[in-house]
Protein backbone atom coordinates (compact mmCIF):
# COMPACT_ATOMS: atom_id res chain seq x y z
CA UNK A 1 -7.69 -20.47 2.78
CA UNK A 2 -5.36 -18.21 4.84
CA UNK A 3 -6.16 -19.50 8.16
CA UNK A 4 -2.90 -21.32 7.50
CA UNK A 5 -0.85 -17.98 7.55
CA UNK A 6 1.79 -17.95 10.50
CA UNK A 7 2.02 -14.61 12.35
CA UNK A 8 5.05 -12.63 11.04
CA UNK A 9 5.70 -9.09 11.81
CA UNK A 10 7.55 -6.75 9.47
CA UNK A 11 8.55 -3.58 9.99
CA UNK A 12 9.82 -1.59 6.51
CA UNK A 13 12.30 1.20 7.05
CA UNK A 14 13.83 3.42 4.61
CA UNK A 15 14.52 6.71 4.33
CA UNK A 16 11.78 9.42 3.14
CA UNK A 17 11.27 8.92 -0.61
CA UNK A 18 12.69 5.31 -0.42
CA UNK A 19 9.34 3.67 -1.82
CA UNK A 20 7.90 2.18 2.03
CA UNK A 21 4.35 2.76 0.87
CA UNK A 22 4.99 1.86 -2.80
CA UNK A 23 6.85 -1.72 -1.32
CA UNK A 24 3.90 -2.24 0.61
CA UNK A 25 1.23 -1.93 -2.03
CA UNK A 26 2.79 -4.38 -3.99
CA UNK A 27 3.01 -6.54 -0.94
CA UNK A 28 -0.88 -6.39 -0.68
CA UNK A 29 -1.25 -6.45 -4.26
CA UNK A 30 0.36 -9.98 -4.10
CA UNK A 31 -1.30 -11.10 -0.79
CA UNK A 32 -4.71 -9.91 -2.46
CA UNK A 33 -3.57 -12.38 -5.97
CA UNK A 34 -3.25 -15.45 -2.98
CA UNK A 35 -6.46 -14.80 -1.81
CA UNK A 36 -5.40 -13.32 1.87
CA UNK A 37 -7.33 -10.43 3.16
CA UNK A 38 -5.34 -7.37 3.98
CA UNK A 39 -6.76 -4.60 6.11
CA UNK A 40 -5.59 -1.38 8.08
CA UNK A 41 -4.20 1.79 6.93
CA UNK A 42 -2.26 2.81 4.08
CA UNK A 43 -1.66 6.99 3.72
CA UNK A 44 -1.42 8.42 0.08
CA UNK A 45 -0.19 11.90 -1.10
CA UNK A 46 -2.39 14.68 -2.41
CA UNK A 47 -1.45 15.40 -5.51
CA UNK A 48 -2.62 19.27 -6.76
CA UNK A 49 -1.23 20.31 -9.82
CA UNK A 50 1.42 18.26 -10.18
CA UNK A 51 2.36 18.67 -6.76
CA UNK A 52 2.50 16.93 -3.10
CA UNK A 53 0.01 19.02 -1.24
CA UNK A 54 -0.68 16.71 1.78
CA UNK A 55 -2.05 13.47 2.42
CA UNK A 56 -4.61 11.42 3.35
CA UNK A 57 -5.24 7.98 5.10
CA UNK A 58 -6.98 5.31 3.93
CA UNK A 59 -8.52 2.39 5.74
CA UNK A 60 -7.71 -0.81 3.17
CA UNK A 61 -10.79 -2.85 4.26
CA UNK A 62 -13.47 0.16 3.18
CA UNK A 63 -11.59 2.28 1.33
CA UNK A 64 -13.58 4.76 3.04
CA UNK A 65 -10.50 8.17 3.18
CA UNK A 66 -9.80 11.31 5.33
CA UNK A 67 -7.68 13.84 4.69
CA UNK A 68 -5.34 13.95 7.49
CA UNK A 69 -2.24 16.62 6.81
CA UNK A 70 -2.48 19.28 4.42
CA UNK A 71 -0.64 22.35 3.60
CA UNK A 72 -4.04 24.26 3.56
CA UNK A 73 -4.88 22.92 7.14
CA UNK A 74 -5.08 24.77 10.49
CA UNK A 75 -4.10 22.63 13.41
CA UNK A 76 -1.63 23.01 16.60
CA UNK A 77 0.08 20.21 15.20
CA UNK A 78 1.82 21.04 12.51
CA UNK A 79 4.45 18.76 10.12
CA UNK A 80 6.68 20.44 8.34
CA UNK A 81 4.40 22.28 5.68
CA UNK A 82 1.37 20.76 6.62
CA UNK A 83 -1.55 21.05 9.30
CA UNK A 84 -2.31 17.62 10.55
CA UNK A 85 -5.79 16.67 11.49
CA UNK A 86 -5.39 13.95 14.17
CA UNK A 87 -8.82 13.47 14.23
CA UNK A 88 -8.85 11.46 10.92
CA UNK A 89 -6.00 9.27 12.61
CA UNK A 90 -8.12 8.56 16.25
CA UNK A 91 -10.90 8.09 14.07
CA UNK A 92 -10.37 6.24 10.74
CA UNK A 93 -6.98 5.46 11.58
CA UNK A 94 -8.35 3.69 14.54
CA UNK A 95 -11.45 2.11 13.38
CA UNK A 96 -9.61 0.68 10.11
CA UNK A 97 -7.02 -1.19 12.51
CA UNK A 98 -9.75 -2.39 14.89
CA UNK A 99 -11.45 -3.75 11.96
CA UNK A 100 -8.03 -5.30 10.50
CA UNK A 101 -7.55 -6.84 13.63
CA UNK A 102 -11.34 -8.94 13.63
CA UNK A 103 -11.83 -9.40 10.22
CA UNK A 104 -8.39 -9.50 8.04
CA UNK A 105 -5.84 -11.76 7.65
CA UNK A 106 -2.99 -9.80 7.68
CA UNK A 107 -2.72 -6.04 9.08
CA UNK A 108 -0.88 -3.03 7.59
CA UNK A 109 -0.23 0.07 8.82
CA UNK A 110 1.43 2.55 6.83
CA UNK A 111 3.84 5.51 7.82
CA UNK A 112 4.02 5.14 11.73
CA UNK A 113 6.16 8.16 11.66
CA UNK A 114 6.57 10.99 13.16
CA UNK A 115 3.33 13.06 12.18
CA UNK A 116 1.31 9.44 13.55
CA UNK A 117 2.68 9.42 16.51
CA UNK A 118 1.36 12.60 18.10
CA UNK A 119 -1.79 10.61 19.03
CA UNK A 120 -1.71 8.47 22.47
CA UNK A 121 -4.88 6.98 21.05
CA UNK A 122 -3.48 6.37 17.87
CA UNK A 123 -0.41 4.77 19.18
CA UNK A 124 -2.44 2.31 21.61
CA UNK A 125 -4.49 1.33 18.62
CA UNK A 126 -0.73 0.63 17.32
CA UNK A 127 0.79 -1.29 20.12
CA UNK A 128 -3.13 -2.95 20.60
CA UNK A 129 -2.47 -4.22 16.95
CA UNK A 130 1.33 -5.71 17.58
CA UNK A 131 -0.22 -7.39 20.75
CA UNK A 132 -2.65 -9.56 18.36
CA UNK A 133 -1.10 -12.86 17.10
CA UNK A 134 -1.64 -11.76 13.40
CA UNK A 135 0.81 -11.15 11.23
CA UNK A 136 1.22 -7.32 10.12
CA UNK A 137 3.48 -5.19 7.82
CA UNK A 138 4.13 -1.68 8.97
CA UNK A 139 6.12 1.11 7.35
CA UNK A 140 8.61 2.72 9.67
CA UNK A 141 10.36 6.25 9.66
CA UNK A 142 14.01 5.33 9.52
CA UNK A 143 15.46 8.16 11.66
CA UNK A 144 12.64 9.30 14.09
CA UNK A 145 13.88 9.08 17.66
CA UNK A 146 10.35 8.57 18.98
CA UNK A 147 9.95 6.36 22.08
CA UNK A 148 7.00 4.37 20.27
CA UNK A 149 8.94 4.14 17.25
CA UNK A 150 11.99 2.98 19.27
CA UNK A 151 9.84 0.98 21.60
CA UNK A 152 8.65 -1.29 18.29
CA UNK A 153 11.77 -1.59 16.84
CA UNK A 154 13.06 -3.26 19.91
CA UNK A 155 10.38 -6.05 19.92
CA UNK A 156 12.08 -9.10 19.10
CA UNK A 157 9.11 -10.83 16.76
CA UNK A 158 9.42 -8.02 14.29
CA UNK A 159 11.48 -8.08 11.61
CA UNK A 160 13.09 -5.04 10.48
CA UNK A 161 13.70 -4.82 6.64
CA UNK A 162 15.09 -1.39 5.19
CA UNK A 163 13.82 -0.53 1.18
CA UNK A 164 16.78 0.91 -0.76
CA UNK A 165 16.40 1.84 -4.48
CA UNK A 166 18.38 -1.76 -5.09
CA UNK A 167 16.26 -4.22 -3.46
CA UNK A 168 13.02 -2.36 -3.84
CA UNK A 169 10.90 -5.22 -6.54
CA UNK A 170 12.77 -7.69 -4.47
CA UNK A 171 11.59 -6.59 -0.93
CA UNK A 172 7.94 -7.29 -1.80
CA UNK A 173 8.22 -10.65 -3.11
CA UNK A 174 10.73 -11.61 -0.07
CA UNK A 175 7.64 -10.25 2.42
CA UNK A 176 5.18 -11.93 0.64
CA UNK A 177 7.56 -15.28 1.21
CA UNK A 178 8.01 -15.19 4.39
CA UNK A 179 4.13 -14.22 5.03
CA UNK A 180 2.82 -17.08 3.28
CA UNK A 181 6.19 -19.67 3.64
CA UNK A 182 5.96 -20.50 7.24
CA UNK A 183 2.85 -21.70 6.89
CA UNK A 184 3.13 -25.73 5.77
């Protein structure tokens, strides 16, 4: 069924609290309704009595989860409030995309931002990823000056599209076109 899907690469930006991860949820929701398999990594917040304590990746194909930054969490690397555990990114975060890459249709990686990108590992598994002719939807810090951050946004097959409080229902049905439009 989805063999048929042209390669388009999307890169959402918006600015912290802007709904990236939300927009691209309901972008795989809708892929999932077509029938197209969606794998890679999506990261969701910790939520502790009623609060944001940290958050953990998830690889989309398993659903197998890690906690990788939390308040709690002693590491050298360190993101605003929270300890960050890159080994949950070289290892999850890695094997989820490897497996997007063989066995999904289309590929998302969520939040390539600035806590992500402390990993060389992580970042080849990134730019590995982007190499593949297979379409992918990644969420994007808007403002991070980081060279792999600025080195995607400069490749000219991706598409940059920023979510704003506006065109945020929109945004996931106009991915979701141009993932499955090109393809007749």
């Amino acid at each position: 069924m989805a063999s048929h899907l042209a390669s388009v690469k999307i890169g959402i930006t918006g600015l912290p609290g802007s709904g990236k991860t939300e927009t691209l949820l309901r972008i795989i929701d809708l892929l999932e309704e077509e029938g197209i398999k969606v794998g890679g990594m999506i990261t969701e917040p910790i939520v502790e009595k009623q609060r944001r304590s940290g958050f953990q990746i998830v690889d989309w194909l398993t659903k197998e989860s890690m906690v990788f930054a939390h308040e709690g969490m002693k590491s050298r690397v360190r993101s605003g409030r929270y300890g960050v555990n890159l080994a949950a990114l070289e290892d999850l975060g890695i094997r989820a995309l490897a497996d997007a890459r063989q066995n999904a249709d289309v590929v998302v990686i969520d939040e390539v931002g600035k806590m992500e990108v402390e990993s060389e590992a992580f970042t080849k598994a990134v730019v590995d990823t982007l190499d593949q002719d297979k379409s992918i939807i990644m969420t994007l810090h808007k403002k991070s000056r980081n060279p792999l951050l600025q080195d995607i946004r400069r490749r000219d097959e991706l598409r940059l599209l920023e979510v704003t409080p506006v065109n945020k229902n929109l945004l996931a049905f106009k991915i979701v076109k141009l993932l499955t439009e090109r393809t007749h």
